[in-house]
C-alpha atoms as a PDB file:
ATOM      1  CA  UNK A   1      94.164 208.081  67.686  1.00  0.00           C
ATOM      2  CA  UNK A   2      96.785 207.222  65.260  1.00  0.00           C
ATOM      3  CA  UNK A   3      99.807 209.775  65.095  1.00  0.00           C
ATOM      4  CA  UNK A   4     100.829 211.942  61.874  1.00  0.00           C
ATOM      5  CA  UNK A   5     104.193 210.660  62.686  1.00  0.00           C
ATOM      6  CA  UNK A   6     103.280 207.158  62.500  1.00  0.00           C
ATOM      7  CA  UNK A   7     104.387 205.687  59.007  1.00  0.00           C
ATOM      8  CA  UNK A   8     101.927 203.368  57.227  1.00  0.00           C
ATOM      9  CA  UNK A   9     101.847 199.691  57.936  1.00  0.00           C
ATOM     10  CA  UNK A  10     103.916 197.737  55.961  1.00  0.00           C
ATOM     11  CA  UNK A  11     105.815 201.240  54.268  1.00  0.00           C
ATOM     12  CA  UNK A  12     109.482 199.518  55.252  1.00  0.00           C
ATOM     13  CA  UNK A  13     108.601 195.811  55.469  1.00  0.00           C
ATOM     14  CA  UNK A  14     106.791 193.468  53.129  1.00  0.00           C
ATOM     15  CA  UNK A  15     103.120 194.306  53.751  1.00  0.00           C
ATOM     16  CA  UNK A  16     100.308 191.778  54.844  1.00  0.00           C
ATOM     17  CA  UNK A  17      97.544 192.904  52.789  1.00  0.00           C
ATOM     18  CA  UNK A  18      95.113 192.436  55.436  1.00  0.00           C
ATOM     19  CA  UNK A  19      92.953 195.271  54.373  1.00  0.00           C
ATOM     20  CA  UNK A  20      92.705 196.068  50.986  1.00  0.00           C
ATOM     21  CA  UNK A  21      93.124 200.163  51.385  1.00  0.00           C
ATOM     22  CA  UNK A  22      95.951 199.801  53.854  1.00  0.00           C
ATOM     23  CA  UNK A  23      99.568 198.578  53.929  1.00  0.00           C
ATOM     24  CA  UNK A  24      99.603 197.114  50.908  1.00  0.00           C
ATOM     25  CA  UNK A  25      98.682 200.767  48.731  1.00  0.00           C
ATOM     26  CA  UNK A  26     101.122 202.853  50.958  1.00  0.00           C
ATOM     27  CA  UNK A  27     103.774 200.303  50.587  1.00  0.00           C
ATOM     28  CA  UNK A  28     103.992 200.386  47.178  1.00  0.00           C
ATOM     29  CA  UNK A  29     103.103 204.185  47.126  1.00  0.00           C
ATOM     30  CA  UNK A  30     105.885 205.378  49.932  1.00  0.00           C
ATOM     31  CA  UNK A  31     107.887 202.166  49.881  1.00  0.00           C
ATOM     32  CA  UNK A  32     108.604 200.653  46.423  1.00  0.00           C
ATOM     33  CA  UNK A  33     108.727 203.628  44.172  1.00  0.00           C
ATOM     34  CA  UNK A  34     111.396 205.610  47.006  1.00  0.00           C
ATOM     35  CA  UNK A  35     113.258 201.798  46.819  1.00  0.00           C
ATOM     36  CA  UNK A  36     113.673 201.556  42.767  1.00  0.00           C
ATOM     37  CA  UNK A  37     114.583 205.518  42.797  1.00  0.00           C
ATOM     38  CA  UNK A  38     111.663 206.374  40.688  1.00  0.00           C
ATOM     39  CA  UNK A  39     110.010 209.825  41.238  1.00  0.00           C
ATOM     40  CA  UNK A  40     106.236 209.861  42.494  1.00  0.00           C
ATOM     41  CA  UNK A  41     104.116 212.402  44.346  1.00  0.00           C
ATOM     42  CA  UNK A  42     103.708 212.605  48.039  1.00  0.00           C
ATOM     43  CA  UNK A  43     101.690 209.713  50.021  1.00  0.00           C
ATOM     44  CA  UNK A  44      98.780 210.659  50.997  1.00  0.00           C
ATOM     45  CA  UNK A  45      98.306 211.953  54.730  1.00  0.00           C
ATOM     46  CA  UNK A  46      96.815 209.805  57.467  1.00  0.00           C
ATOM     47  CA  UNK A  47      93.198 211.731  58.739  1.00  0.00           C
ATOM     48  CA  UNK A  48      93.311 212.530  61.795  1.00  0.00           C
ATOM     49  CA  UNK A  49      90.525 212.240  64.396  1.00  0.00           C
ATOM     50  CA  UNK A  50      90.032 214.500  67.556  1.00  0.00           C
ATOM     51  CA  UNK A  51      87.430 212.096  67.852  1.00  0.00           C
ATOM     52  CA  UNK A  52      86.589 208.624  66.783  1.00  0.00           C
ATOM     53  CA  UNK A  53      84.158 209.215  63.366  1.00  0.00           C
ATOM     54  CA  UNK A  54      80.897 207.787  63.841  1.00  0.00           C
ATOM     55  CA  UNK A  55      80.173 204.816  62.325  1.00  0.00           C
ATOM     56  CA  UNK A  56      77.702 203.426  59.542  1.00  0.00           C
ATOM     57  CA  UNK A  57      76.060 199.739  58.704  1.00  0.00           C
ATOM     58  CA  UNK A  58      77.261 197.998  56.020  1.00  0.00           C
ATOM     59  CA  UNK A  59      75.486 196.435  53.085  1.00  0.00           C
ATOM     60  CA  UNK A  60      74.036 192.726  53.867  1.00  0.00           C
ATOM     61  CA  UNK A  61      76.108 189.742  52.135  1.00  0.00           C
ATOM     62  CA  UNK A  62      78.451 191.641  50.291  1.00  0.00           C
ATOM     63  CA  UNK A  63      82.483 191.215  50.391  1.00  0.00           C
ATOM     64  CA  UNK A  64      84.431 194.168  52.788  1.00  0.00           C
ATOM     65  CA  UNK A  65      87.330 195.398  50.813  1.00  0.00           C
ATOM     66  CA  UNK A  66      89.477 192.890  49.440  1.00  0.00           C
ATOM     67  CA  UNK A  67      93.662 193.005  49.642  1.00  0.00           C
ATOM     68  CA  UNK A  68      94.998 194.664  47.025  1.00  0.00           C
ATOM     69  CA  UNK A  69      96.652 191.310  46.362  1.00  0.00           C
ATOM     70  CA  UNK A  70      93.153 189.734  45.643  1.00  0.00           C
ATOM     71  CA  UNK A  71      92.765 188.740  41.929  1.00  0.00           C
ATOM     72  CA  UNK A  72      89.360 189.720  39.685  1.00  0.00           C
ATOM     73  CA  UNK A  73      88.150 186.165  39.272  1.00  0.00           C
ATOM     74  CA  UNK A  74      85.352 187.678  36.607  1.00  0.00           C
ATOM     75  CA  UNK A  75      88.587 187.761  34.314  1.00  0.00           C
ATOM     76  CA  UNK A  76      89.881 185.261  32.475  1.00  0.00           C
ATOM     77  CA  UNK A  77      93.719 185.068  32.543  1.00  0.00           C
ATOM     78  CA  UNK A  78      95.733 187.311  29.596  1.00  0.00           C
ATOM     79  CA  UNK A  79      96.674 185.572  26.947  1.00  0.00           C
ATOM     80  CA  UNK A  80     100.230 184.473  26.955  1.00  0.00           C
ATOM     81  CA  UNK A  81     100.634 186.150  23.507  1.00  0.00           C
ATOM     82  CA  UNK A  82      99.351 189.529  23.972  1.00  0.00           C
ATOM     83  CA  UNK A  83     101.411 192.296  23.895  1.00  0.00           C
ATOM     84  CA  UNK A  84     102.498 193.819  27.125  1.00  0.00           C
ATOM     85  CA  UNK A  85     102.094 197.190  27.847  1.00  0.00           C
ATOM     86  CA  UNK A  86     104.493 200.390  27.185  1.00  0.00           C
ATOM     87  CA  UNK A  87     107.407 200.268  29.231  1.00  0.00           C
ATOM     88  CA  UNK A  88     107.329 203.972  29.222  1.00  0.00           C
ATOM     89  CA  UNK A  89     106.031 204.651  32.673  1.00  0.00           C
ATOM     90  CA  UNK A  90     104.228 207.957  30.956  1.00  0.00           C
ATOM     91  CA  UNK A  91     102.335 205.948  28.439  1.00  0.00           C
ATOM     92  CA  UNK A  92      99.023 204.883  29.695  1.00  0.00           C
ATOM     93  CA  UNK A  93      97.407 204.165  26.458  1.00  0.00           C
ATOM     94  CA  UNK A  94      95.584 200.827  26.056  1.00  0.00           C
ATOM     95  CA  UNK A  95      92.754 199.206  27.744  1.00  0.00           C
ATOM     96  CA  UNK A  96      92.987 198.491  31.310  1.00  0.00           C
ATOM     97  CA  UNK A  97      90.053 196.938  33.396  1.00  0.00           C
ATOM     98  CA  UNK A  98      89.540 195.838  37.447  1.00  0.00           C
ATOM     99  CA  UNK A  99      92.248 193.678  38.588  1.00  0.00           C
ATOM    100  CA  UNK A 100      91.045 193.002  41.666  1.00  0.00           C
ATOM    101  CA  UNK A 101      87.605 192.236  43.167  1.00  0.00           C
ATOM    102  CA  UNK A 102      84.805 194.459  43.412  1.00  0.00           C
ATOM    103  CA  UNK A 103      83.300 195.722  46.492  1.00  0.00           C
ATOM    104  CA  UNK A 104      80.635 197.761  46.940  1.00  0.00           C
ATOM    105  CA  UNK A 105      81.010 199.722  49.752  1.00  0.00           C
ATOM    106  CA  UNK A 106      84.545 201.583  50.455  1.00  0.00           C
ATOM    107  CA  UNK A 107      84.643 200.468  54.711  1.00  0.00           C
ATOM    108  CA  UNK A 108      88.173 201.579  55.464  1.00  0.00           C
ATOM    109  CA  UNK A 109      90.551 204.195  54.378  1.00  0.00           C
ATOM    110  CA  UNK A 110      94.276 203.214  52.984  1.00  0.00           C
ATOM    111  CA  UNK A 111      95.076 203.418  56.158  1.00  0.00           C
ATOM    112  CA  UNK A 112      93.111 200.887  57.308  1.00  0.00           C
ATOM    113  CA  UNK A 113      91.207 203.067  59.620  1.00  0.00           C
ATOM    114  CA  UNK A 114      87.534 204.328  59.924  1.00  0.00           C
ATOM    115  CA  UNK A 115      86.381 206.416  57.208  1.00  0.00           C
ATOM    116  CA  UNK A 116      85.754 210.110  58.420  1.00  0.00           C
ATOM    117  CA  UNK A 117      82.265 210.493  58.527  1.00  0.00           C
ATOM    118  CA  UNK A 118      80.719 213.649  59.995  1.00  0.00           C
ATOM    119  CA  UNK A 119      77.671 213.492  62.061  1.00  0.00           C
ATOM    120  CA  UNK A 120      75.887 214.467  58.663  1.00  0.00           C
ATOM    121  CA  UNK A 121      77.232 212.285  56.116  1.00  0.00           C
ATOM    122  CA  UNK A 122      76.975 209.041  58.744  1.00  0.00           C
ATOM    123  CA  UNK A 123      73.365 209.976  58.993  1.00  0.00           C
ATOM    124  CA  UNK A 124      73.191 209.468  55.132  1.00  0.00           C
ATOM    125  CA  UNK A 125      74.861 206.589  55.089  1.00  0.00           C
ATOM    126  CA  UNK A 126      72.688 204.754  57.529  1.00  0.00           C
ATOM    127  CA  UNK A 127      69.467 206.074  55.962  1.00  0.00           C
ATOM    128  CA  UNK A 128      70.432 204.671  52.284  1.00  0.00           C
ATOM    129  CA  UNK A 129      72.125 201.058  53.658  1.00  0.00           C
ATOM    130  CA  UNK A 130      68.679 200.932  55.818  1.00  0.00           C
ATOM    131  CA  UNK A 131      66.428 201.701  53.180  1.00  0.00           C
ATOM    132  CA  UNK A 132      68.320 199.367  50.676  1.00  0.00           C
ATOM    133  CA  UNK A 133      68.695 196.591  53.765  1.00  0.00           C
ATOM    134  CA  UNK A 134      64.756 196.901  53.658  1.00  0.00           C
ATOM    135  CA  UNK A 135      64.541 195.766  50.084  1.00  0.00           C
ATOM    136  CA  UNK A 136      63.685 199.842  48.703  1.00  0.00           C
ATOM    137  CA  UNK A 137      66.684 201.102  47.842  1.00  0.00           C
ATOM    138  CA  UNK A 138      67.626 204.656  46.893  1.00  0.00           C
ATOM    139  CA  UNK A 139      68.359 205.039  42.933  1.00  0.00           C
ATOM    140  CA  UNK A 140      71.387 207.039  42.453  1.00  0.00           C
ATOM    141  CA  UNK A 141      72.780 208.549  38.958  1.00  0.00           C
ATOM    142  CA  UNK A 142      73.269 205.231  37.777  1.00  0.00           C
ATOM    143  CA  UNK A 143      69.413 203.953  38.376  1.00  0.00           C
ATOM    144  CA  UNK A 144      68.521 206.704  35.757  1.00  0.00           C
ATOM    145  CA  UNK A 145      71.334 205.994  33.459  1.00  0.00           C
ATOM    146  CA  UNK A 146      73.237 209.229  34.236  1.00  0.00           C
ATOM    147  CA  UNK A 147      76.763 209.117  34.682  1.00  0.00           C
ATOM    148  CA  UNK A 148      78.193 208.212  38.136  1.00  0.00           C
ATOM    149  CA  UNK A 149      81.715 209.374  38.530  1.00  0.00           C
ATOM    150  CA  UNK A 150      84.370 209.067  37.522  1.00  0.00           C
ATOM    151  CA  UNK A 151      85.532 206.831  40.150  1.00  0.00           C
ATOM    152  CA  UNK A 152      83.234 204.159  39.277  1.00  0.00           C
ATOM    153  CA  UNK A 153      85.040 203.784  35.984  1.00  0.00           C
ATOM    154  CA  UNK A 154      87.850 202.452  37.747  1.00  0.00           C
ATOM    155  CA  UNK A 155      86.133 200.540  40.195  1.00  0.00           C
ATOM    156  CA  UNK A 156      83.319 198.247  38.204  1.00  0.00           C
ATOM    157  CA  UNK A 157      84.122 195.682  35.343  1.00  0.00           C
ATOM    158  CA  UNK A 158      84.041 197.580  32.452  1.00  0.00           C
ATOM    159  CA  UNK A 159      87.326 197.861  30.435  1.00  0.00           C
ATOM    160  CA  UNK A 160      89.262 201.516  30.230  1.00  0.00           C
ATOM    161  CA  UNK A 161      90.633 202.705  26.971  1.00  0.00           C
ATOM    162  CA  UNK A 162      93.024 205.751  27.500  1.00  0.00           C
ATOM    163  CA  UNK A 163      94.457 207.627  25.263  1.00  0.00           C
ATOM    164  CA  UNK A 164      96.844 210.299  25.072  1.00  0.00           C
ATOM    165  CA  UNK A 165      97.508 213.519  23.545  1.00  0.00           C
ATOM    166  CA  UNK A 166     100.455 216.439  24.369  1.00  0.00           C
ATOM    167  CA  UNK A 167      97.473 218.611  25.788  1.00  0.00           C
ATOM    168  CA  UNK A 168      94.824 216.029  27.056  1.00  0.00           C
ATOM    169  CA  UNK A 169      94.773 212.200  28.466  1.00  0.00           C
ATOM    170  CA  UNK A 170      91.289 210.880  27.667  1.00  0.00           C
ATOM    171  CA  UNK A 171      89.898 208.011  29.308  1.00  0.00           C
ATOM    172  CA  UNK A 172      86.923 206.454  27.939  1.00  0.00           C
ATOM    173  CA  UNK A 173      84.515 203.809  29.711  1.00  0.00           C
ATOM    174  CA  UNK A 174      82.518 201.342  28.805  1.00  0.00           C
ATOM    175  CA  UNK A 175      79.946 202.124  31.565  1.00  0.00           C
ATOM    176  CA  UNK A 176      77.848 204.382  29.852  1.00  0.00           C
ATOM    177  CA  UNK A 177      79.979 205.074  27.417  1.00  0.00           C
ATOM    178  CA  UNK A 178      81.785 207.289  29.295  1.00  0.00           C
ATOM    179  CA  UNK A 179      84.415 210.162  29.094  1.00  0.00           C
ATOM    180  CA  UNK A 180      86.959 211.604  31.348  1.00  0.00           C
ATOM    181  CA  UNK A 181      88.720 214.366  29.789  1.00  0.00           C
ATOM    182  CA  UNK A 182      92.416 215.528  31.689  1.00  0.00           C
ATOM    183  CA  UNK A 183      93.385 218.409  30.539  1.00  0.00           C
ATOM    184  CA  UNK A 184      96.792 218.842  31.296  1.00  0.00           C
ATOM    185  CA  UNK A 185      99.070 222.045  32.703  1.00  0.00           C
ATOM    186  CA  UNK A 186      95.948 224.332  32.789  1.00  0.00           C
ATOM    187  CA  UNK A 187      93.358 225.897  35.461  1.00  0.00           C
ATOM    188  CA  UNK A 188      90.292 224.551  36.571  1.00  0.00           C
ATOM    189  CA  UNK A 189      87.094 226.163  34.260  1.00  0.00           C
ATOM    190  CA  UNK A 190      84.375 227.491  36.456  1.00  0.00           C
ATOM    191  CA  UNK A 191      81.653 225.385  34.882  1.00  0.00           C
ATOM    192  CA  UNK A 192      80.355 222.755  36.625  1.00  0.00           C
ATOM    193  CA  UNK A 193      79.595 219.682  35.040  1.00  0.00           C
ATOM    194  CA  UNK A 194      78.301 215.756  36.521  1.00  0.00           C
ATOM    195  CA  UNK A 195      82.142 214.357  35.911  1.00  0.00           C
ATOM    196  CA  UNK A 196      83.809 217.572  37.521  1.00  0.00           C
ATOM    197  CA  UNK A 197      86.677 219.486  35.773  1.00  0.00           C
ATOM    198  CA  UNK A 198      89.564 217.582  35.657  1.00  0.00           C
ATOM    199  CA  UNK A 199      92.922 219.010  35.399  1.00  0.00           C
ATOM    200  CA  UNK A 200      96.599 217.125  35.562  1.00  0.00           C
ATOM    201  CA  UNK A 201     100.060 217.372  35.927  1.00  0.00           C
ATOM    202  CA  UNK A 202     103.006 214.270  36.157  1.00  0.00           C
ATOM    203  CA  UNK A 203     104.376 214.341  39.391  1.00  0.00           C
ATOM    204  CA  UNK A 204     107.987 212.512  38.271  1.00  0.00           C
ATOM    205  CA  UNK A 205     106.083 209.326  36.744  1.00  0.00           C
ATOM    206  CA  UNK A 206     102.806 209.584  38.756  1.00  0.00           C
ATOM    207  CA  UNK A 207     100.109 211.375  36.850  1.00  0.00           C
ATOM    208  CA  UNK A 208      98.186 214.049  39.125  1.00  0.00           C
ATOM    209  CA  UNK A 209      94.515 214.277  38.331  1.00  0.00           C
ATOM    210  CA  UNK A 210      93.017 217.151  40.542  1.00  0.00           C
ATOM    211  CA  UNK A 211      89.161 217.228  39.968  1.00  0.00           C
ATOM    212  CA  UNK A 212      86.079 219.733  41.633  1.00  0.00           C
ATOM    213  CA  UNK A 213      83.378 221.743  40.049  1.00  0.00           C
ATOM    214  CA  UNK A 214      80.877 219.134  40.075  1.00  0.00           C
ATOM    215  CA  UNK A 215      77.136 219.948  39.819  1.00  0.00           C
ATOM    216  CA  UNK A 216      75.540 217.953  42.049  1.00  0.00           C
ATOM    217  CA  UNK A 217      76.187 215.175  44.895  1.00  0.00           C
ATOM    218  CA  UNK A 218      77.862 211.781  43.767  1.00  0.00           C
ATOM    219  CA  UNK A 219      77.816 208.386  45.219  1.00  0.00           C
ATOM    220  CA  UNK A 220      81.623 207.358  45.926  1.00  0.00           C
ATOM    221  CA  UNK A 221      80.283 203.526  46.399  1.00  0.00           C
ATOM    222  CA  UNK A 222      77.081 201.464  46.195  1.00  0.00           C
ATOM    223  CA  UNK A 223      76.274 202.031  49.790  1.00  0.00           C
ATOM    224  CA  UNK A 224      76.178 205.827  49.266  1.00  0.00           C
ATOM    225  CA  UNK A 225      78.844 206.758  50.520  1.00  0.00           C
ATOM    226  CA  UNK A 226      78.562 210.653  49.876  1.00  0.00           C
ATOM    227  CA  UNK A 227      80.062 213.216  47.903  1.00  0.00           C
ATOM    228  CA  UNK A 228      79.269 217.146  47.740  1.00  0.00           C
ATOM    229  CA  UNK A 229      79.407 218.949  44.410  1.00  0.00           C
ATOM    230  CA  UNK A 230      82.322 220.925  46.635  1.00  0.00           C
ATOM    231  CA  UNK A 231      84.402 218.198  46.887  1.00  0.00           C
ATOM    232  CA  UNK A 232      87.593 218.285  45.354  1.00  0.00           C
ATOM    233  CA  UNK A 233      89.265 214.781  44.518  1.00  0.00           C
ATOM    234  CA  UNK A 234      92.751 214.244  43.704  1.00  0.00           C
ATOM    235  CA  UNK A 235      93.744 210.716  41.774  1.00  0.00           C
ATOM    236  CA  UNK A 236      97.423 209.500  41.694  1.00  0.00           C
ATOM    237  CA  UNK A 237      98.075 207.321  38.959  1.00  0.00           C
ATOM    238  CA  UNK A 238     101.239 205.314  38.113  1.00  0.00           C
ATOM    239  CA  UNK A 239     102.487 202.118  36.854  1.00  0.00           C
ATOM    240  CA  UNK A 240     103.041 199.431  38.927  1.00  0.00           C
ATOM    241  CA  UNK A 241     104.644 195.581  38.730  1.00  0.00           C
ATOM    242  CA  UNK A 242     106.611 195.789  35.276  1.00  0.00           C
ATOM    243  CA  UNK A 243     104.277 198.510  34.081  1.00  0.00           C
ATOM    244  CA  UNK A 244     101.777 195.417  33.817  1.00  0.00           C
ATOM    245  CA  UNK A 245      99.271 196.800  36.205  1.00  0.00           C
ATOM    246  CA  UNK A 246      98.257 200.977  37.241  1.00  0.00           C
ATOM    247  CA  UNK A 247      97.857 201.975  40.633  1.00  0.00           C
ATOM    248  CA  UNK A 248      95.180 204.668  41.832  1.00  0.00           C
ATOM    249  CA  UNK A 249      95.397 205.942  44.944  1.00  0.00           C
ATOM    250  CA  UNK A 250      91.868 208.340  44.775  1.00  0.00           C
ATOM    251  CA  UNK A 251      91.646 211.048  48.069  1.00  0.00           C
ATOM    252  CA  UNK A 252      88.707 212.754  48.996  1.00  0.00           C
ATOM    253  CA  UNK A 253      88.797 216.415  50.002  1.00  0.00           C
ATOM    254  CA  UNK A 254      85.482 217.345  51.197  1.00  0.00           C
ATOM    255  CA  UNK A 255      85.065 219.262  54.061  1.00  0.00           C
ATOM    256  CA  UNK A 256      81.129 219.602  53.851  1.00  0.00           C
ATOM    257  CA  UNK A 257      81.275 215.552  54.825  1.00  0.00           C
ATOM    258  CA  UNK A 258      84.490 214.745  56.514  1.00  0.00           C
ATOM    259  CA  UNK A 259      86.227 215.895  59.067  1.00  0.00           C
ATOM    260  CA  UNK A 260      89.708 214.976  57.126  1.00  0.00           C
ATOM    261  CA  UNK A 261      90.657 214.093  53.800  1.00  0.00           C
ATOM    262  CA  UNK A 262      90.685 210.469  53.334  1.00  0.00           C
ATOM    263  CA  UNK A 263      92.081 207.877  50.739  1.00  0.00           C
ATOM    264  CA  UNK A 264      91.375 204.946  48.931  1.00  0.00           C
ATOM    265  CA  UNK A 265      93.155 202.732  46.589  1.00  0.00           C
ATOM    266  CA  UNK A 266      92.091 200.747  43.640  1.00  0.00           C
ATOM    267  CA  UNK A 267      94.571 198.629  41.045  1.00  0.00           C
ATOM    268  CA  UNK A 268      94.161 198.305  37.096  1.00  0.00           C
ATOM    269  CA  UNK A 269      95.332 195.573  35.054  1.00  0.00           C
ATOM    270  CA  UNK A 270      96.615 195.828  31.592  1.00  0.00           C
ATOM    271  CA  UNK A 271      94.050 193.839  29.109  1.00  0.00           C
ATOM    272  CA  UNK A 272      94.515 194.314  25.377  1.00  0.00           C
ATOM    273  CA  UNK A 273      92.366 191.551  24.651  1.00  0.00           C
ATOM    274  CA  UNK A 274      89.313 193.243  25.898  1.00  0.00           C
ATOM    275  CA  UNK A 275      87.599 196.161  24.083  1.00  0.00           C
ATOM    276  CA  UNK A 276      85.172 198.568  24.710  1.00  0.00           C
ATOM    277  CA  UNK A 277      81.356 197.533  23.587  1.00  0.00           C
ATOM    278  CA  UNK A 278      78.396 198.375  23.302  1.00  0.00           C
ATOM    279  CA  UNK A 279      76.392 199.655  26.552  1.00  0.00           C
ATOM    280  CA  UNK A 280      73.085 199.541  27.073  1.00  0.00           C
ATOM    281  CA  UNK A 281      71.986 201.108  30.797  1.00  0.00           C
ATOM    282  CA  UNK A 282      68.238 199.846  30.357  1.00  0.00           C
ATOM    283  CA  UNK A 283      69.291 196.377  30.110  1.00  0.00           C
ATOM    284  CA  UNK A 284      71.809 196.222  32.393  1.00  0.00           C
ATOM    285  CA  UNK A 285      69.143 197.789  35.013  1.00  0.00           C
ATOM    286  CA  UNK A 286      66.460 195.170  34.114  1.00  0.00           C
ATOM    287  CA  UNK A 287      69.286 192.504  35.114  1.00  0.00           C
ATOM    288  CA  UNK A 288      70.230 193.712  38.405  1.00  0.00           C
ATOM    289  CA  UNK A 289      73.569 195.192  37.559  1.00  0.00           C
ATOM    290  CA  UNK A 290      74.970 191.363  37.621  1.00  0.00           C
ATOM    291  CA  UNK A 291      78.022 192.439  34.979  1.00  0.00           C
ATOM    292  CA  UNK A 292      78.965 195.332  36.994  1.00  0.00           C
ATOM    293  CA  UNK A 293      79.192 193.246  40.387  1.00  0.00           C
ATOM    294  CA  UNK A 294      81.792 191.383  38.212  1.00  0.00           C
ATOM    295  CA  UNK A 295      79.164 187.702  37.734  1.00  0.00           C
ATOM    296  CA  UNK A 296      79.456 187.931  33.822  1.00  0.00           C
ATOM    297  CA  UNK A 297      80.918 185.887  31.519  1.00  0.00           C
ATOM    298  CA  UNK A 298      82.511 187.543  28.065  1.00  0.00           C
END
């Protein structure tokens, strides 16, 4: 069992990137931001295990979790003419998409150690990446063209556009056409909703995004990774290498499924060539969801 007092691989050194939720997110979460004095929230904490979580099959011939380092090959490079992004570390706005390579099942925390399945939500696991492994697998909201997540936004290869307002931050989707409204400095409404409530606060220049009050179970991956409507999830955004790219580390607080809260980490680039088009779910489901895996061409 790994310590609390242990600091993340790679926090004081250059990090290796083996793992693409591991050294490399902490590093520049705990490391980089502490080194170039800028303000940002608290890392997230390391789960621990009084035992080892069980485990769960993966998916057949699909990529484990790339290094953060990894580059989106579905994108073509920027143009060397477009306009970079604000160098005000509190303005998100503009279009952001994927920068690095999907995968569709979330095998490690940011830690680089196993995700903390209970007994329960291993069980459902193995029963979906069975059931898919056997060629019938189990639609989730996005087989009936319901919204996902939230979390899938930032995660597939549809472009972001935020925008920003003194009360709100809005970011809108591509994927079926989708909104997440932050609304900032306030409490959490009682209504439950499929996206969740979403409330925010900047933490120095990381933007806080605490979310719950969902209305019923999410997928946090294509494997099935599960998610209660209980669960509360907490996304730290911030800007990262020249305010070119925007880090998310995304935690999962659900106690009905894990024995710990656990973390993952996911990396925008800035794209102001792209734009957000139209979406059609029943076509994209008659092709086999080959744009989001990230095999499309513009």
């Amino acid at each position: 069992m790994l310590q609390q007092s242990q600091a993340p691989r790679g926090a004081h050194r250059a990090p290796r990137c083996m793992f693409a939720v591991s050294a490399c997110a902490v590093a520049l979460w705990a490391g980089v931001a502490n080194a170039q004095g800028q303000a940002s929230a608290a890392a997230p904490q390391e789960p621990q295990f009084a035992t080892q979580p069980p485990s769960v099959p993966l998916l057949k011939n699909v990529p484990l979790d790339p290094p953060l380092t990894a580059v989106n090959t579905a994108l073509d490079p920027l143009p060397a003419n477009a306009p970079r992004a604000p160098s005000d570390p509190r303005n998100l706005e503009g279009v952001w998409i994927n920068g690095h390579p999907f995968y569709p099942q979330i095998s490690r925390t940011i830690y680089g150690t196993p995700v903390p399945f209970t007994a329960a939500s291993a069980k459902i696991v193995t029963d979906r990446v069975q059931t898919d492994l056997g060629g019938r697998p189990i639609g989730n909201q996005a087989s009936g063209c319901r919204p996902p997540g939230a979390f899938h936004y930032y995660r597939l290869n549809f472009p972001i556009l935020i925008l920003q307002t003194k009360n709100s931050i809005y970011l809108l989707s591509e994927q079926y056409h989708g909104l997440w409204e932050v609304r900032m400095n306030q409490q959490h409404r009682t209504r439950r909703s499929n996206s969740g409530d979403s409330i925010g606060h900047w933490d120095g220049d990381t933007l806080v995004i605490e979310t719950t009050n969902f209305s019923e179970p999410l997928w946090l991956d294509m494997a099935g990774t599960p998610m209660s409507p209980d669960a509360r999830m907490t996304y730290r955004l911030r800007k990262i290498d020249d305010n070119q790219a925007l880090e998310i580390i995304t935690t999962v607080n659900d106690p009905s499924m894990y024995s710990a809260p656990w973390s993952f980490a996911n990396r925008l680039v800035w794209r102001p060539d792209r734009f957000l088009g139209e979406y059609n779910c029943e076509l994209q489901l008659q092709n086999g969801g080959e744009r989001a895996l990230g095999n499309f061409t513009k």
